[in-house]
N, C-alpha and C. Protein backbone atom coordinates (compact mmCIF):
# COMPACT_ATOMS: atom_id res chain seq x y z
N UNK A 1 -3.13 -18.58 6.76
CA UNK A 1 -2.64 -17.27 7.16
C UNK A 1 -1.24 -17.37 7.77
N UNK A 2 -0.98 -18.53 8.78
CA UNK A 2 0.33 -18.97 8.93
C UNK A 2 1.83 -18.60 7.68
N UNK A 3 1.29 -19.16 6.91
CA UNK A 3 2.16 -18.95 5.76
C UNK A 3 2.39 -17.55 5.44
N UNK A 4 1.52 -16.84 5.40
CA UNK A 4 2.01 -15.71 4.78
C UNK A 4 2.92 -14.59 6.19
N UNK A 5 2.37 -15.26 7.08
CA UNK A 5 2.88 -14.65 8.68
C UNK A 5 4.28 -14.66 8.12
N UNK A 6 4.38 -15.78 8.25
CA UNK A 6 5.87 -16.36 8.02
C UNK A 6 6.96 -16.04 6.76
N UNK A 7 6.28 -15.87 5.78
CA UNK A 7 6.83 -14.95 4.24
C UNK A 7 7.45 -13.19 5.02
N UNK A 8 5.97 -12.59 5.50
CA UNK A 8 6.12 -12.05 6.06
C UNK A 8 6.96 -11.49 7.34
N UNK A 9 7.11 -12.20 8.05
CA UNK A 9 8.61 -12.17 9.16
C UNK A 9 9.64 -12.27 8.16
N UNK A 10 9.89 -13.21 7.31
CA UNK A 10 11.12 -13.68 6.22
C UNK A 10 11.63 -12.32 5.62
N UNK A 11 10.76 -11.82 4.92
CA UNK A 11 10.82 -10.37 4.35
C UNK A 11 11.24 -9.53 5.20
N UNK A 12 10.88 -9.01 5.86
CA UNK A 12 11.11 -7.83 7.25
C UNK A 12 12.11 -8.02 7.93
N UNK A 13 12.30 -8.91 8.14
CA UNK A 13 14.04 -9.47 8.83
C UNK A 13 14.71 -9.88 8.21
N UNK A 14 14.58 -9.39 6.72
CA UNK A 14 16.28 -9.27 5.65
C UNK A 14 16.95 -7.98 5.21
N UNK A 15 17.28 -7.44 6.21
CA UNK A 15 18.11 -5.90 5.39
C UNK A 15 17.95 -6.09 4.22
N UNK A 16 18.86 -7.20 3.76
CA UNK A 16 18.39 -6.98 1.75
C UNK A 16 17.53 -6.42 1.28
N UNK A 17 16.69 -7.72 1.55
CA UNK A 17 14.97 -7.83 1.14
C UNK A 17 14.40 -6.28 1.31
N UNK A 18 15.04 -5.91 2.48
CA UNK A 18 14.24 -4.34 2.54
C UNK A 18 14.85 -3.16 1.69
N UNK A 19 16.17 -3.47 1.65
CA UNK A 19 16.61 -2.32 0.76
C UNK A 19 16.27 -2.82 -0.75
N UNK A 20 15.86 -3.59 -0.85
CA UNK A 20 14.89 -4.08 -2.53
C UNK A 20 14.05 -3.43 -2.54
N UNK A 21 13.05 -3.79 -1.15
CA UNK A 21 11.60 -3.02 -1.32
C UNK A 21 11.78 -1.58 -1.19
N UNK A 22 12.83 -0.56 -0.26
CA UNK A 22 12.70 0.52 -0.75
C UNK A 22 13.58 1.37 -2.21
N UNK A 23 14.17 0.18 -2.75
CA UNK A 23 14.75 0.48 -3.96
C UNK A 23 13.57 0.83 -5.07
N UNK A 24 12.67 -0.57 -5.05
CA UNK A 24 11.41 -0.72 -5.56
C UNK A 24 10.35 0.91 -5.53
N UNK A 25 9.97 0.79 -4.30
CA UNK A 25 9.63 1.98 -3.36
C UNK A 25 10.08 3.44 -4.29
N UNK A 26 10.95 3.67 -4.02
CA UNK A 26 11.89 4.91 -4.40
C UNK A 26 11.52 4.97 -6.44
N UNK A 27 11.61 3.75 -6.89
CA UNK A 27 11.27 4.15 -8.14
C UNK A 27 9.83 4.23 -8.58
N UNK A 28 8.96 3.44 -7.65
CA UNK A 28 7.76 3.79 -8.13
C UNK A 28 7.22 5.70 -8.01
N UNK A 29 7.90 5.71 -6.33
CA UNK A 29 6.90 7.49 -5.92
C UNK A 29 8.13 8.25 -6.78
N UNK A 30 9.34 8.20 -6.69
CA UNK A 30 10.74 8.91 -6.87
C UNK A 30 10.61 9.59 -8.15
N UNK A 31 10.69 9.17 -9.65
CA UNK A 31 10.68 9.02 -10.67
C UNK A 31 11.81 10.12 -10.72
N UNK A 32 12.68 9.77 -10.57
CA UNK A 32 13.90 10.91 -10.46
C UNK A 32 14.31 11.11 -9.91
N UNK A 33 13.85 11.11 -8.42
CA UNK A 33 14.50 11.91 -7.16
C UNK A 33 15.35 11.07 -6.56
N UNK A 34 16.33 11.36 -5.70
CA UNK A 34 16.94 10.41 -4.96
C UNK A 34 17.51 11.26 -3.54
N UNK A 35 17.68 10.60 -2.63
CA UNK A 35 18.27 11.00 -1.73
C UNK A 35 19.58 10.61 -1.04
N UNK A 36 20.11 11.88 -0.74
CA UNK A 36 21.29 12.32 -0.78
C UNK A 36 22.18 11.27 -0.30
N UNK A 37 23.51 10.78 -0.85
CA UNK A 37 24.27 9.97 -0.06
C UNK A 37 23.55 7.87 -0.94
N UNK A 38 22.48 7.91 -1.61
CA UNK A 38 22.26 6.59 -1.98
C UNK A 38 21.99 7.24 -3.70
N UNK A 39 22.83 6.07 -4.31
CA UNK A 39 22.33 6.13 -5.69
C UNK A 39 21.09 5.74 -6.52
N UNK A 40 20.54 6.32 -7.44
CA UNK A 40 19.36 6.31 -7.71
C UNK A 40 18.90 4.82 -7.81
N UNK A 41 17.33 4.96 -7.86
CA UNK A 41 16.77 3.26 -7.66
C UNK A 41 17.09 2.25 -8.82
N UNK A 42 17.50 3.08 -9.84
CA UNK A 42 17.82 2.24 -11.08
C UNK A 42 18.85 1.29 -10.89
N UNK A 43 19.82 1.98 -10.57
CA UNK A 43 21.29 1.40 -10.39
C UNK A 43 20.96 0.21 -9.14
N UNK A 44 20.30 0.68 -8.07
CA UNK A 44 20.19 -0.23 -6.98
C UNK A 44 19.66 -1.28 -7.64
N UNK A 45 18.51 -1.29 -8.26
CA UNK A 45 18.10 -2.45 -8.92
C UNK A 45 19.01 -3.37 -9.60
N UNK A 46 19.82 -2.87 -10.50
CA UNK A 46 20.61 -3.44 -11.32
C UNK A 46 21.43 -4.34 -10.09
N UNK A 47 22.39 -3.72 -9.25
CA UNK A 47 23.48 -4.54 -8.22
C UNK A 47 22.75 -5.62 -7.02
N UNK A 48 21.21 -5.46 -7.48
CA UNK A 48 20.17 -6.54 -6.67
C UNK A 48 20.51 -7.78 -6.84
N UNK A 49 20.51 -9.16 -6.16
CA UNK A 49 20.96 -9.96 -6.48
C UNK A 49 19.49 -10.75 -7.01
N UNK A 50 19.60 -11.54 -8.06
CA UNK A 50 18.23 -11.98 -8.72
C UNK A 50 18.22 -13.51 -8.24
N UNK A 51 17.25 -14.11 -8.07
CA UNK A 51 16.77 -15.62 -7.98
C UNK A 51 16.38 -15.87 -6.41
N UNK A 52 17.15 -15.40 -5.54
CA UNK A 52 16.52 -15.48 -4.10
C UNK A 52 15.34 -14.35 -3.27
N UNK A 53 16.02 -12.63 -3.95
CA UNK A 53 14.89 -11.60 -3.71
C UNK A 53 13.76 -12.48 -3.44
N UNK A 54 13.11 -10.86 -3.10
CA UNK A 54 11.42 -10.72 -3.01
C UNK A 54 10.88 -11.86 -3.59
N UNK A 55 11.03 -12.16 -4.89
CA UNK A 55 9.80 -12.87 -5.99
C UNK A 55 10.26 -14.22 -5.24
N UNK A 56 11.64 -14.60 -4.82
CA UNK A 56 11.96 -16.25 -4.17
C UNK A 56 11.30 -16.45 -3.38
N UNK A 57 10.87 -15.12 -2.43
CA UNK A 57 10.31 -15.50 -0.87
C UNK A 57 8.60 -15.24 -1.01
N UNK A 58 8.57 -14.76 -1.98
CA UNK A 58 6.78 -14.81 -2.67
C UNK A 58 6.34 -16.08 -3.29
N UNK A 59 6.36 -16.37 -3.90
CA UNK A 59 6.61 -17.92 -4.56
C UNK A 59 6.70 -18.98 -3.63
C-alpha cells in the first residue's frame, strides 16, 4: 500500500500531472464543453508532454 501512497503523493504534487488529469477529466464528462479562458481538452492533450505523464508514474 506504501507504494501506491507514494505514486499517489507523486501525482497530486505535480501541477502537470494534474492539469493532465483534468484535461483527461474535461474530455471524458465535457464532450464539447470547455471553460472559459482554457482551450478545449483536445488541444491540451496534444501540447501534453508524453513518456513521463500519468502512465510513467503508473507503471
Amino acid at each position: 500500500m506504501s507504494e501506491f501512497e507514494d505514486k499517489l503523493n507523486t501525482i497530486l504534487s505535480s501541477p502537470e500531472t494534474m492539469e493532465q488529469l483534468a484535461a483527461i477529466a474535461r474530455g471524458l464528462g465535457g464532450a464539447g464543453e470547455s471553460t472559459e479562458g482554457e482551450p478545449p481538452a483536445q488541444e491540451q492533450s496534444r501540447s501534453a508532454p508524453s513518456g513521463d505523464g500519468i502512465a510513467g508514474l503508473l507503471s
